[in-house]
Protein backbone atom coordinates (compact mmCIF):
# COMPACT_ATOMS: atom_id res chain seq x y z
CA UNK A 1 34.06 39.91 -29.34
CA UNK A 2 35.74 41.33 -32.59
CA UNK A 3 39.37 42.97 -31.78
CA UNK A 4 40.38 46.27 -32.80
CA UNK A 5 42.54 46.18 -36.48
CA UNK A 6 46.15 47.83 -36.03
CA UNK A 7 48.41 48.81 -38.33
CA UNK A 8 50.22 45.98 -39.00
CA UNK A 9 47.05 43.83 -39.21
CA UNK A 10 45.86 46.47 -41.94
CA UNK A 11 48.90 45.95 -43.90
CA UNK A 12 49.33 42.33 -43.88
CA UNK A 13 45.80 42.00 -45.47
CA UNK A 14 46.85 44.73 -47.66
CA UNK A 15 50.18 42.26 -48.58
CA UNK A 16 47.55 39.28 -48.79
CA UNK A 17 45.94 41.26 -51.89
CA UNK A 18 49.34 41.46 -53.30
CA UNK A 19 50.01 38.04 -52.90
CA UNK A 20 46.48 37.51 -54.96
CA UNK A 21 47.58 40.30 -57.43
CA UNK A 22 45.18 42.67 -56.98
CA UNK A 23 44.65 44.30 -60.62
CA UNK A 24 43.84 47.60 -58.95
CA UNK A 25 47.26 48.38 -57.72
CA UNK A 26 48.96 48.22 -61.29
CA UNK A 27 46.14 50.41 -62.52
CA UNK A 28 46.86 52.91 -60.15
CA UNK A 29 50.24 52.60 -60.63
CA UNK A 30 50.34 52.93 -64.48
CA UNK A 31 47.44 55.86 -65.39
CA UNK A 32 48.27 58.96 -64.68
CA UNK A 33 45.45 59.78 -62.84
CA UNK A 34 46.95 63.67 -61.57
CA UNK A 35 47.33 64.47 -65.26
CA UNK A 36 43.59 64.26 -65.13
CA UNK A 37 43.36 67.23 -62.27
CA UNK A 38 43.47 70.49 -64.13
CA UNK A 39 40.53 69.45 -66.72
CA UNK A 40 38.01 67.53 -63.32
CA UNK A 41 39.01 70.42 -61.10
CA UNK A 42 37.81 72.68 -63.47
CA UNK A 43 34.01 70.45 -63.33
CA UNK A 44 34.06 69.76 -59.95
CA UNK A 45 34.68 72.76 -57.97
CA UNK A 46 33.25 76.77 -58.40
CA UNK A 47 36.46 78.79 -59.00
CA UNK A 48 37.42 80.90 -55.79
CA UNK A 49 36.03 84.03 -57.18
CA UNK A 50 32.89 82.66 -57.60
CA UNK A 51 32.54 80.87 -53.85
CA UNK A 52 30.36 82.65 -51.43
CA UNK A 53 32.51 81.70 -48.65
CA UNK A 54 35.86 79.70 -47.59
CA UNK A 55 33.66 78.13 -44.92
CA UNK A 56 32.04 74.95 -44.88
CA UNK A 57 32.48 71.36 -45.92
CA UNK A 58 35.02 71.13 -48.62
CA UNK A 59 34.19 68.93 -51.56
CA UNK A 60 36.03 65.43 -51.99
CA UNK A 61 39.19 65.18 -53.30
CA UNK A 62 38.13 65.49 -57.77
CA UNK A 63 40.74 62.80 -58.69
CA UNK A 64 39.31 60.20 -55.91
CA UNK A 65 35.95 61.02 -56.88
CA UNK A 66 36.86 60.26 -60.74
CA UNK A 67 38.32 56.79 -59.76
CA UNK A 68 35.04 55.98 -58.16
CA UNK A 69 33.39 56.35 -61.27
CA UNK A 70 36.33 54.85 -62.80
CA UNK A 71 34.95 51.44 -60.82
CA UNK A 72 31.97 52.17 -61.73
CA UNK A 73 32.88 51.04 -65.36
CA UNK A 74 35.33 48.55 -64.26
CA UNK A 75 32.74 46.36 -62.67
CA UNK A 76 29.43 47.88 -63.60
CA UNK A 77 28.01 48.66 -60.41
CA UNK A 78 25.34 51.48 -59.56
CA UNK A 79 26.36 54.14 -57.37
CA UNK A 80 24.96 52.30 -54.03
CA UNK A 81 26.53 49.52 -55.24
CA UNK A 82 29.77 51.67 -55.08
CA UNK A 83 29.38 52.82 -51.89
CA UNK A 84 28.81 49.98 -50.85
CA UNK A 85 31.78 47.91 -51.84
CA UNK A 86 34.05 51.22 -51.51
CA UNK A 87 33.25 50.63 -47.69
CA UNK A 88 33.29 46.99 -47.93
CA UNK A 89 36.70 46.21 -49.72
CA UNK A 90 40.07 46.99 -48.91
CA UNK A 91 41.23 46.85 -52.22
CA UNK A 92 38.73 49.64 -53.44
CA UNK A 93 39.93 51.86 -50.33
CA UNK A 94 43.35 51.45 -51.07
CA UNK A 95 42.74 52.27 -54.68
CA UNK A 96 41.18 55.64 -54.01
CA UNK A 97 43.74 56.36 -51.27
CA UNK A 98 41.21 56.35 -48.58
CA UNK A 99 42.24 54.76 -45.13
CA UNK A 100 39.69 52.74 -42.41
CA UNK A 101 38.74 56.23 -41.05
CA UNK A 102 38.59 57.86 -44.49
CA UNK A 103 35.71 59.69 -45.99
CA UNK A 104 33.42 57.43 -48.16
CA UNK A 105 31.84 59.10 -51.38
CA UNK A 106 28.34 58.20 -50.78
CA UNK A 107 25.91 57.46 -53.96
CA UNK A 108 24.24 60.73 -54.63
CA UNK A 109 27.49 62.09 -54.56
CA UNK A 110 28.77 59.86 -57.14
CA UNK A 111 25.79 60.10 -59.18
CA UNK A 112 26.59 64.59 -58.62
CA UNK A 113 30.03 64.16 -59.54
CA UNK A 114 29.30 62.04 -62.51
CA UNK A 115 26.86 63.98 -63.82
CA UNK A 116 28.51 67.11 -63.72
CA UNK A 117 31.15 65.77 -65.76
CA UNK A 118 28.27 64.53 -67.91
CA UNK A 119 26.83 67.86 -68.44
CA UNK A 120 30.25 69.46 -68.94
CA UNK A 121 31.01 67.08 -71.95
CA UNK A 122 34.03 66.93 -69.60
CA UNK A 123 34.34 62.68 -70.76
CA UNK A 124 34.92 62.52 -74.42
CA UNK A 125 37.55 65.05 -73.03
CA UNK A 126 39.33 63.24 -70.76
CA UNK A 127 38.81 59.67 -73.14
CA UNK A 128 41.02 62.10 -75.96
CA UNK A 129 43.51 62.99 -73.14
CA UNK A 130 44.25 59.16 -72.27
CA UNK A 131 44.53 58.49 -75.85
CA UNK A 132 47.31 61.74 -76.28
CA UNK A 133 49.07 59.55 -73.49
CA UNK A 134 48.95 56.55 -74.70
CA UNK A 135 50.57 57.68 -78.11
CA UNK A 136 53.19 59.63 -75.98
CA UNK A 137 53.94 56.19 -74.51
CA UNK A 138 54.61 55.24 -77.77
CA UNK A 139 51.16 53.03 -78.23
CA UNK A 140 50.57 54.95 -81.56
CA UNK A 141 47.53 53.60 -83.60
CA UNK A 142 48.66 51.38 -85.84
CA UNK A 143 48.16 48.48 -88.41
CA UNK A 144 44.88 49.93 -89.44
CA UNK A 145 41.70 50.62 -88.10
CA UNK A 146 38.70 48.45 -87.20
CA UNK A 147 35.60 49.26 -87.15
CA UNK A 148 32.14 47.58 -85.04
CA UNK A 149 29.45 48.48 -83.38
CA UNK A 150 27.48 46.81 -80.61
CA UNK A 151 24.18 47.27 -78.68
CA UNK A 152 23.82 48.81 -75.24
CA UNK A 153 20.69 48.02 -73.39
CA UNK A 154 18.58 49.98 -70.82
CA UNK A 155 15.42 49.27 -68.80
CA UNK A 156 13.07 48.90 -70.74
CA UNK A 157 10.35 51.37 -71.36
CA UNK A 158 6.81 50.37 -71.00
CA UNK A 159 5.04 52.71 -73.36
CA UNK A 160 2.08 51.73 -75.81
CA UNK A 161 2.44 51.85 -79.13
CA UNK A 162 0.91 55.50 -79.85
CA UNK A 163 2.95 56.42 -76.99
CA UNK A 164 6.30 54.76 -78.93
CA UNK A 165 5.06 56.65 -82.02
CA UNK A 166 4.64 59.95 -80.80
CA UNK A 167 8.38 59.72 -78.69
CA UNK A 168 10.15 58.82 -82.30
CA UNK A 169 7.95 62.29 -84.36
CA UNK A 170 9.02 63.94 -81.71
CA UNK A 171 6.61 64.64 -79.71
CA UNK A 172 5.44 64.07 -75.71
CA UNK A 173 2.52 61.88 -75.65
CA UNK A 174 -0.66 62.74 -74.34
CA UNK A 175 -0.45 63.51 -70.33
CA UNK A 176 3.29 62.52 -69.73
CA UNK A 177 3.41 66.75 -69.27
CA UNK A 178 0.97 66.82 -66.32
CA UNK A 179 3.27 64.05 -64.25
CA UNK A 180 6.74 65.74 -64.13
CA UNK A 181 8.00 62.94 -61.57
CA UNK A 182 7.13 60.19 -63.92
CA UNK A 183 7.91 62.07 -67.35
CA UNK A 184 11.67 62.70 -65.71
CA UNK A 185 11.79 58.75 -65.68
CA UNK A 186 10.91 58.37 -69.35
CA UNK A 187 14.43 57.65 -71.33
CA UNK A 188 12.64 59.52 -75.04
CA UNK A 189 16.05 58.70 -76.50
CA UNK A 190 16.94 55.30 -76.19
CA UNK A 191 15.25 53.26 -78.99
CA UNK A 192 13.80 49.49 -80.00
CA UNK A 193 15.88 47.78 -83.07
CA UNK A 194 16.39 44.12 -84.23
CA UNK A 195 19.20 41.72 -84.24
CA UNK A 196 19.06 37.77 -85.08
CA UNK A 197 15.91 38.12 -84.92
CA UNK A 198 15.80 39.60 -80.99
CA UNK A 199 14.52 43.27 -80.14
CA UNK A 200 16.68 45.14 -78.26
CA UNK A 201 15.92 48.81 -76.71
CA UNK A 202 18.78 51.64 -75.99
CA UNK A 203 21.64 52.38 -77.49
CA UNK A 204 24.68 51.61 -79.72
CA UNK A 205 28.62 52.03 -79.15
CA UNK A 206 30.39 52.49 -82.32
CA UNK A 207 34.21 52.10 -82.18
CA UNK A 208 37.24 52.48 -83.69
CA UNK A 209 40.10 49.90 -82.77
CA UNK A 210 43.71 50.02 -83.70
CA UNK A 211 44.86 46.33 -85.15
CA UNK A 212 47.85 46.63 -83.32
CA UNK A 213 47.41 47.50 -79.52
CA UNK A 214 43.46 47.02 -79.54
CA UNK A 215 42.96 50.00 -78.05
CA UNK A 216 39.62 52.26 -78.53
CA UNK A 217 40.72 55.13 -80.49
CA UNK A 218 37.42 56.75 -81.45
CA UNK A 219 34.10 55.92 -80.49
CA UNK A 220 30.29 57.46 -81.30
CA UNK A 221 27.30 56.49 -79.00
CA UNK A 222 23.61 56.81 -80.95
CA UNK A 223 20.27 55.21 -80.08
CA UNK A 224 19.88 51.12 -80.75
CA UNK A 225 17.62 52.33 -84.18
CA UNK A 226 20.55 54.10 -85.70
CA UNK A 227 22.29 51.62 -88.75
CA UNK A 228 25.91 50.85 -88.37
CA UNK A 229 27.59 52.58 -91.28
CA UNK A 230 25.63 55.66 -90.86
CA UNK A 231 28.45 56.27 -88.29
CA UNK A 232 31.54 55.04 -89.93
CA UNK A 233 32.70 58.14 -91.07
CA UNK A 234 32.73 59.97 -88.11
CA UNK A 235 34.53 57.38 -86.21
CA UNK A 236 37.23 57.15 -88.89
CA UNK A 237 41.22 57.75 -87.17
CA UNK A 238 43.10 59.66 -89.33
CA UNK A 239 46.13 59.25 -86.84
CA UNK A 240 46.43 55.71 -87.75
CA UNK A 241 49.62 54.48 -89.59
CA UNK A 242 48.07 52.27 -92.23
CA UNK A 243 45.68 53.02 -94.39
CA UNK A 244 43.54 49.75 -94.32
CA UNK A 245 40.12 49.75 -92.52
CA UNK A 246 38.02 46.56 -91.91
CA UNK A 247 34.47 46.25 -90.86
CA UNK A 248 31.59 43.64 -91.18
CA UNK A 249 28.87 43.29 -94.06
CA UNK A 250 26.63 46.01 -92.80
CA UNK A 251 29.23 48.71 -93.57
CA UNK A 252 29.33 47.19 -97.59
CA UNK A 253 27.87 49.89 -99.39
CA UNK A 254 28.91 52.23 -103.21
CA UNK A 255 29.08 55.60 -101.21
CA UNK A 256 31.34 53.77 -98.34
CA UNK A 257 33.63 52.11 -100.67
CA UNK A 258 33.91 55.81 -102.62
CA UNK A 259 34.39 57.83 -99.46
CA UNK A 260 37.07 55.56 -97.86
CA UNK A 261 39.17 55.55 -101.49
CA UNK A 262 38.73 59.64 -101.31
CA UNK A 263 39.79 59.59 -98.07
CA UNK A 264 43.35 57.29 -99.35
CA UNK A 265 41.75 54.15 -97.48
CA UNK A 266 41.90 50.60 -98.26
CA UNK A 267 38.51 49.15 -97.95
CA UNK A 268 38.72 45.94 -95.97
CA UNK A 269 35.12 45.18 -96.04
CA UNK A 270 33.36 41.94 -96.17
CA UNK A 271 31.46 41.63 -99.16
CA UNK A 272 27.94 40.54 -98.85
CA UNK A 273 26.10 38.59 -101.20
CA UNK A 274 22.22 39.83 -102.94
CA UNK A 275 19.51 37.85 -103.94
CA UNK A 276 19.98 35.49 -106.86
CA UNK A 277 23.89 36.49 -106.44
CA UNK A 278 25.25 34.84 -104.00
CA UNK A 279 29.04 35.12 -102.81
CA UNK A 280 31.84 33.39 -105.04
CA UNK A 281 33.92 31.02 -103.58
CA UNK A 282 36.71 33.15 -103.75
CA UNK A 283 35.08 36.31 -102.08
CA UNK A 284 33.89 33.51 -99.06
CA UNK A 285 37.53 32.63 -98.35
CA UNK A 286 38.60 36.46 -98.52
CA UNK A 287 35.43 37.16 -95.91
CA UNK A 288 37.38 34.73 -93.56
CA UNK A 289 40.84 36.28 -94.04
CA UNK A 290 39.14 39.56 -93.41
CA UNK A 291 37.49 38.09 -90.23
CA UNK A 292 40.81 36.71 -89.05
CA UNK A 293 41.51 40.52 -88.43
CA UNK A 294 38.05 41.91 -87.56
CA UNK A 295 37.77 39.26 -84.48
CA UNK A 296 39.61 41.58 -82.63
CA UNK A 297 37.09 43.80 -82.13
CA UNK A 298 35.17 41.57 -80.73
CA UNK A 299 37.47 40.66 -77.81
CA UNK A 300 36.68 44.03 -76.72
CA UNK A 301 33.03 43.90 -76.41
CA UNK A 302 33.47 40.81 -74.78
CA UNK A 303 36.03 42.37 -72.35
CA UNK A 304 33.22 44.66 -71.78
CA UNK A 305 30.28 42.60 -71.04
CA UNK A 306 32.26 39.59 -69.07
CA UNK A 307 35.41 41.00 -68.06
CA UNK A 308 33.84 44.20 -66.64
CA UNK A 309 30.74 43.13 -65.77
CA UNK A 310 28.74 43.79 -68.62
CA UNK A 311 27.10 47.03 -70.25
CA UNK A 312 23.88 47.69 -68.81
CA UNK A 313 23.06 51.80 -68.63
CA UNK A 314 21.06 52.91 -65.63
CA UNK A 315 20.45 56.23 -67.02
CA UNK A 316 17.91 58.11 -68.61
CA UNK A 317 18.41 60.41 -71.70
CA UNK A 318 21.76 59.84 -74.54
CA UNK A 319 23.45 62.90 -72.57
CA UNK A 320 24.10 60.12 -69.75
CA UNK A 321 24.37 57.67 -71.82
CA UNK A 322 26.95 59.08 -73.90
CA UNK A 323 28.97 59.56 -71.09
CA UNK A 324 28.45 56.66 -69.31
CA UNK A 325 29.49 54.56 -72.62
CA UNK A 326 32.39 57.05 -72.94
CA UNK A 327 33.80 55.69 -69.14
CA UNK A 328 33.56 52.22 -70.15
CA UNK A 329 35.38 52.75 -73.38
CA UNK A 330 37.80 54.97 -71.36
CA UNK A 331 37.91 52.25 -68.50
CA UNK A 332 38.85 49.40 -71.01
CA UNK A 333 41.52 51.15 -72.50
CA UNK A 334 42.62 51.88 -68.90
CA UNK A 335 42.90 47.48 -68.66
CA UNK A 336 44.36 47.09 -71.85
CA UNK A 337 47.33 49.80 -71.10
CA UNK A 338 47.73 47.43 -67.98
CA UNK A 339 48.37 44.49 -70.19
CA UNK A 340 50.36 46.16 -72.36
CA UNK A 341 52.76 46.70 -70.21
CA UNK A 342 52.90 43.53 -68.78
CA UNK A 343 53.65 41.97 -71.74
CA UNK A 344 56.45 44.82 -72.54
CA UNK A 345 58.45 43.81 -69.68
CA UNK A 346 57.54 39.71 -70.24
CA UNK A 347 60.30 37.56 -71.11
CA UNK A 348 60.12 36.35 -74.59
């Protein structure tokens, strides 16, 4: 027969996760989650004017619910799989504030909340305000910018090939119109592209990463099919403090090299060799001093697919995915501020 839990049994497990550092309670300690409130309030809940009535079940707490989808990103879990572990783990109660006999979001009301931030454009919002507070902490964007992109995948679509066809023209195939419930479940967005030699199928996270903090500064989310340094413009940080940019091969183009000089930019680039032209020695060992730098970009999409449980969307449509690549860029800068700050206060 299972005893009842009291208070002080509840907090010695609680000191137990302490003991194991439990990375959620330095999280919630650093971000600044109620300077989030204003700009979710304003997506989550119908002004006052606009309420039928005072009565009724009042909606969760907006900050709570946007940690929820914070953990989400953290560890890539679906909403029942949130739910789930939100009633399951102490350490995600204690991180949303809820108590034994708190109220649990359950998934559809994740998946709401979520998506009315989604259709709000309320993320790429709230991924700029972190950023202003970053810089105010005096994590400016500096030592120059790097630049990478890397592929997002979805379930995969099993279309035919005329139906593939129509979907990139533009157009809805031939009776997807007559089955609403199934059409709904068709992702029309996400596309099929190649890379060493493997098809993929969704999407594509461009980003922009300081040198110095590796942080994500700007960021651009486009279907798989779209080529890197069509992007690399957009995604350019004109708040950083140097003026050098680096990027892989695929970014190597005339009309790059003359817009990043236009723009005051050093072009750190690696040069790619053609047919019958290979690289010289000398431009081979300045492609490795070059990569020395650009690695660091690639600790963060690691971070993201082993550190936070990988990248996976379960979404249908680039409106979701958009955002949902938006958290985990948002979510990763969330960690790195974390480190940061533990290695501010570490002993030399």
């Amino acid at each position: 027969m299972m005893s009842q839990l009291g208070f002080f049994d509840i907090a010695n497990r609680y000191a137990g996760l302490d003991a194991k550092n439990d990375p959620l309670v330095k999280l919630d300690a650093v971000v600044p989650w109620e300077d989030f409130r204003s700009r979710l309030e304003a997506a989550w809940r119908k002004p006052s004017k606009v309420r039928k009535s005072p009565a009724g079940r009042k909606p969760l707490d907006s900050v709570m619910m946007f940690k929820a989808i914070v953990l989400c990103s953290l560890y890539n879990l679906s909403d029942d799989q949130v739910e789930y572990q939100i009633r399951d783990r102490l350490s995600f109660m204690r991180f949303l504030g809820l108590g034994l006999d708190g109220k649990v979001p359950d998934a559809k009301t994740v998946w709401l909340y979520r998506d009315l931030l989604t259709q709000g454009g309320v993320i790429d919002a709230l991924f700029k305000d972190f950023d202003g507070y970053l810089k105010e902490q005096g994590y400016l964007a500096m030592g120059g910018q790097i630049i990478d992109a890397s592929l997002v995948s979805v379930p995969t679509q099993h279309n035919s090939r005329d139906e593939n066809t129509k979907i990139k023209n533009g157009e809805t195939p031939e009776g997807w119109a007559d089955k609403p419930a199934q059409f709904c479940q068709k992702d029309t967005d996400a596309r099929w592209t190649k890379k060493h030699g493997k098809s993929h199928y969704g999407y594509k996270n461009h980003i922009n990463v300081d040198r110095r903090h590796k942080l994500v500064r700007c960021y651009k989310v486009t279907d798989a099919a779209v080529h890197d340094s069509q992007t690399i413009e957009a995604i350019l940080d004109e708040d950083n403090t140097a003026s050098d940019v680096w990027a892989d091969s695929a970014y190597r183009s005339a009309e790059i090299e003359k817009m990043l000089k236009d723009k005051g930019l050093t072009s750190r680039i690696h040069r790619k060799g053609r047919r019958n032209k290979p690289l010289s020695t000398r431009e081979e060992q300045g492609n490795k001093t070059r990569s020395k730098v650009r690695v660091r970009v690639e600790h963060i999409f690691g971070s993201q697919s082993n550190d936070m449980g990988g990248t996976l969307v379960r979404s249908i449509g680039i409106v979701r995915a958009r955002a949902r690549i938006g958290l985990k860029n948002l979510a990763y800068n969330m960690r790195r501020y974390v480190q940061l700050e533990r290695l501010a206060v570490a002993p030399p």
